[in-house]
C-alpha atoms as a PDB file:
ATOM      1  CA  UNK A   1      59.353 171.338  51.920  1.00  0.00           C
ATOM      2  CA  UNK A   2      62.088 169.568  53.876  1.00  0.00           C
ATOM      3  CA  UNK A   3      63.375 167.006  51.759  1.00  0.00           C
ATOM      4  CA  UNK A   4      67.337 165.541  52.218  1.00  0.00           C
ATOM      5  CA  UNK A   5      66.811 162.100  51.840  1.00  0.00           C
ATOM      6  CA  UNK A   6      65.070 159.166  50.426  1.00  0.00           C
ATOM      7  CA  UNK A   7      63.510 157.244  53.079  1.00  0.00           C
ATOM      8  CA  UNK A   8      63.170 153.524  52.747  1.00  0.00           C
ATOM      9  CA  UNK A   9      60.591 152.449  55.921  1.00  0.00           C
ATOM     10  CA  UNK A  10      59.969 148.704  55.755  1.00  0.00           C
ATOM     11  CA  UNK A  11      57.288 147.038  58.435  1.00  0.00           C
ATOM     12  CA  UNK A  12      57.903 143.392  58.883  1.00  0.00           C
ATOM     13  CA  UNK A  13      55.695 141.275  60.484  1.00  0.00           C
ATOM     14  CA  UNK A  14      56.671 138.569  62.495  1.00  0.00           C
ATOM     15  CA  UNK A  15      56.200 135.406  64.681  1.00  0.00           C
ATOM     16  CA  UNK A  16      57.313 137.050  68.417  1.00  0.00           C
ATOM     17  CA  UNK A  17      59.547 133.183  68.561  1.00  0.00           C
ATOM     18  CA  UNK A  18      60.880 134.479  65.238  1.00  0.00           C
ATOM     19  CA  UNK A  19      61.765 138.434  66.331  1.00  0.00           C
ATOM     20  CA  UNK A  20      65.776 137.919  67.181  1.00  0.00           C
ATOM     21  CA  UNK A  21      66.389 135.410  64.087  1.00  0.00           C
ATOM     22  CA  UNK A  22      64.843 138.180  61.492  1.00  0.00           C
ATOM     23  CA  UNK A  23      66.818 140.873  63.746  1.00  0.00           C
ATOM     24  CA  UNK A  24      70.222 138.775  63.855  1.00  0.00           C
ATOM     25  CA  UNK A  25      69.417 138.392  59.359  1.00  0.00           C
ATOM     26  CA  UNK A  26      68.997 142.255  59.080  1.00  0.00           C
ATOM     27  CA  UNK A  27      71.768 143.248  61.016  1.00  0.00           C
ATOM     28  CA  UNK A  28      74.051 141.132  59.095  1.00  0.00           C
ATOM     29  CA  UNK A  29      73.100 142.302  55.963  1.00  0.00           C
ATOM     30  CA  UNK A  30      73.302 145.777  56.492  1.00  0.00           C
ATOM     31  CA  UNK A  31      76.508 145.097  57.747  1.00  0.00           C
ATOM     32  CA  UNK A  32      77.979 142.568  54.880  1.00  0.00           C
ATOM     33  CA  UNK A  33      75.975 144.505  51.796  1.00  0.00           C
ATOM     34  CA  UNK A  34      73.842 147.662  52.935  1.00  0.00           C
ATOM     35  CA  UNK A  35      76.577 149.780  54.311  1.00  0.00           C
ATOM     36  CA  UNK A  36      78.412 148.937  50.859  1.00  0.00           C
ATOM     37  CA  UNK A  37      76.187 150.096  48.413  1.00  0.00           C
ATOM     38  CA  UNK A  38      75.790 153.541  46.812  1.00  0.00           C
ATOM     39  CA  UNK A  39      73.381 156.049  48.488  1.00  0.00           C
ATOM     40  CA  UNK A  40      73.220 154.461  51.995  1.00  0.00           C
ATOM     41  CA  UNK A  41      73.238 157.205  54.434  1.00  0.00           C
ATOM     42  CA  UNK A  42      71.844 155.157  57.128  1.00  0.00           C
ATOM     43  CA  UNK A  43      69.638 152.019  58.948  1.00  0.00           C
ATOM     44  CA  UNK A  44      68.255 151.689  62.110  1.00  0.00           C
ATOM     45  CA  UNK A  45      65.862 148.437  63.185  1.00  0.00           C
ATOM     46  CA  UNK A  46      63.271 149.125  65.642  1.00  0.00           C
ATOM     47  CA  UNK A  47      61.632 146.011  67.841  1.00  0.00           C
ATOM     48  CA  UNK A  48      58.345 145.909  68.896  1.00  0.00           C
ATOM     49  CA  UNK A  49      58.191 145.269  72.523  1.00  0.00           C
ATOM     50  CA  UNK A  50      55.649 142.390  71.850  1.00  0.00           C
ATOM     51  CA  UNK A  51      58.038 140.277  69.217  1.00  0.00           C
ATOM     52  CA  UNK A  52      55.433 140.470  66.473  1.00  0.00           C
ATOM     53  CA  UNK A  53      57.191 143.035  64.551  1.00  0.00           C
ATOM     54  CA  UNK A  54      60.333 144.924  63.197  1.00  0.00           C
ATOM     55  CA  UNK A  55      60.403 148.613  61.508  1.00  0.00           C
ATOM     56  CA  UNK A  56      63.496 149.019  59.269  1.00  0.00           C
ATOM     57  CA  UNK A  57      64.211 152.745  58.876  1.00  0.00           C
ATOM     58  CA  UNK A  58      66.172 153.715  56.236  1.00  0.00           C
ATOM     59  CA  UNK A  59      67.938 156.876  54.539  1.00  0.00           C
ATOM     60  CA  UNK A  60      69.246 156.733  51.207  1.00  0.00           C
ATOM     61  CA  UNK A  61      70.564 159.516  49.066  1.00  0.00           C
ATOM     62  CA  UNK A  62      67.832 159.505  46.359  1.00  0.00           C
ATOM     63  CA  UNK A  63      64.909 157.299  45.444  1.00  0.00           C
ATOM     64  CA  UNK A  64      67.218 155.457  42.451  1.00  0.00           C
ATOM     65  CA  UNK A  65      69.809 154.707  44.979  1.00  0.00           C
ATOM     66  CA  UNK A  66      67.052 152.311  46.852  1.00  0.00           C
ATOM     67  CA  UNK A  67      65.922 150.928  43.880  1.00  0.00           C
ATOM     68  CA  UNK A  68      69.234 150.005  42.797  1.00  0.00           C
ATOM     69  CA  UNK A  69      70.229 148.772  46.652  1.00  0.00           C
ATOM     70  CA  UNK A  70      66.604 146.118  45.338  1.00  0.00           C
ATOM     71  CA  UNK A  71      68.664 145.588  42.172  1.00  0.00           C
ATOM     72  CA  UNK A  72      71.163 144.343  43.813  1.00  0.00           C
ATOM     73  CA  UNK A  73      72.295 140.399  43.419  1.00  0.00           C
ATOM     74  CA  UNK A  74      73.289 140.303  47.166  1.00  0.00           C
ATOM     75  CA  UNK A  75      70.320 141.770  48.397  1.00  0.00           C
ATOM     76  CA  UNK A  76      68.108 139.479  45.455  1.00  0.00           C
ATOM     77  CA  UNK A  77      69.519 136.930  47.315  1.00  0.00           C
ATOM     78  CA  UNK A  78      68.746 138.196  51.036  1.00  0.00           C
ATOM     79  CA  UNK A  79      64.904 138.815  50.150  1.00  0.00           C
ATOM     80  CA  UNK A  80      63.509 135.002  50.285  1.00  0.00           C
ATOM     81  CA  UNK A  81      65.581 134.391  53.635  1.00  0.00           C
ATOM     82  CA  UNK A  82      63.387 137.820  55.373  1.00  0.00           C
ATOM     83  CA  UNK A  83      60.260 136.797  53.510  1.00  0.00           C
ATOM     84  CA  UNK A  84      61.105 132.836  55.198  1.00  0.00           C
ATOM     85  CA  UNK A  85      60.813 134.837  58.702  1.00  0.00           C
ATOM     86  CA  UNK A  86      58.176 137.368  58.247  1.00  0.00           C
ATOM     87  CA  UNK A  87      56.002 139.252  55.738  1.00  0.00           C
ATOM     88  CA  UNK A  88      56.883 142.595  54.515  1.00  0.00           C
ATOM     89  CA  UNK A  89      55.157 145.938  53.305  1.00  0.00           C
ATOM     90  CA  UNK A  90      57.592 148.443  52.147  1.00  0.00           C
ATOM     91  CA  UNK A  91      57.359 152.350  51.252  1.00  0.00           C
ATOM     92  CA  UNK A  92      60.025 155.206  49.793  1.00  0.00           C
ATOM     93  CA  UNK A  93      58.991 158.308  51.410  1.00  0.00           C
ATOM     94  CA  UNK A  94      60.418 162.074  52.089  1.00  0.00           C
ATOM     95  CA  UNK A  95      60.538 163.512  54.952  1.00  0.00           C
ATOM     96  CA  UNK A  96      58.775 166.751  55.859  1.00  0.00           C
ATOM     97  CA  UNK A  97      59.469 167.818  58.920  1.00  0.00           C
ATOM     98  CA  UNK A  98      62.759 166.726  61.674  1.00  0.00           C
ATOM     99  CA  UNK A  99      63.251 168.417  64.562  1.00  0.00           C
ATOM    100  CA  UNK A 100      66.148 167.611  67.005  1.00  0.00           C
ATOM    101  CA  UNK A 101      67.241 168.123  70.432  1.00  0.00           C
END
């Protein structure tokens, strides 16, 4: 089983009027508290085409590292300001299968 990372895939849904606010919010955070906490390997954010939503894909070194990264005070107080733009459904998976070209 292929298996090198904890992956942290969040789906938010939100208001298309919305989309670049939530995006701008993520962004920063990743930038001001993600990229400093333990485990973070890496984040991209993914746009629907549509506005209504926004996948965050996320690799962390193990499944404690993301629950710590939740832990967090910082991030404790970057939750209500996503939840204020959209809702959220979150999952820690590992991957399976990659293939690259």
């Amino acid at each position: 089983m292929f298996n090198e990372s904890a992956i942290l895939i969040n789906l938010l849904k939100v208001k298309p009027e919305e989309q670049d606010a939530l995006i701008a919010l993520l962004k920063q955070t990743t930038d001001t508290v993600i990229r400093t906490l333990n485990g973070w390997k890496t984040t991209r954010l993914i746009a629907a085409e549509d506005g209504a939503s926004v996948v965050i894909y996320s690799e962390w070194e193990t499944p404690e590292a993301v629950e710590a990264m939740r832990r967090d005070p910082r991030m404790q107080a970057y939750f209500p300001k996503v939840l204020d733009l959209a809702s959220l459904d979150s999952t820690v998976d590992s991957a399976v299968f990659s293939e690259t070209r």
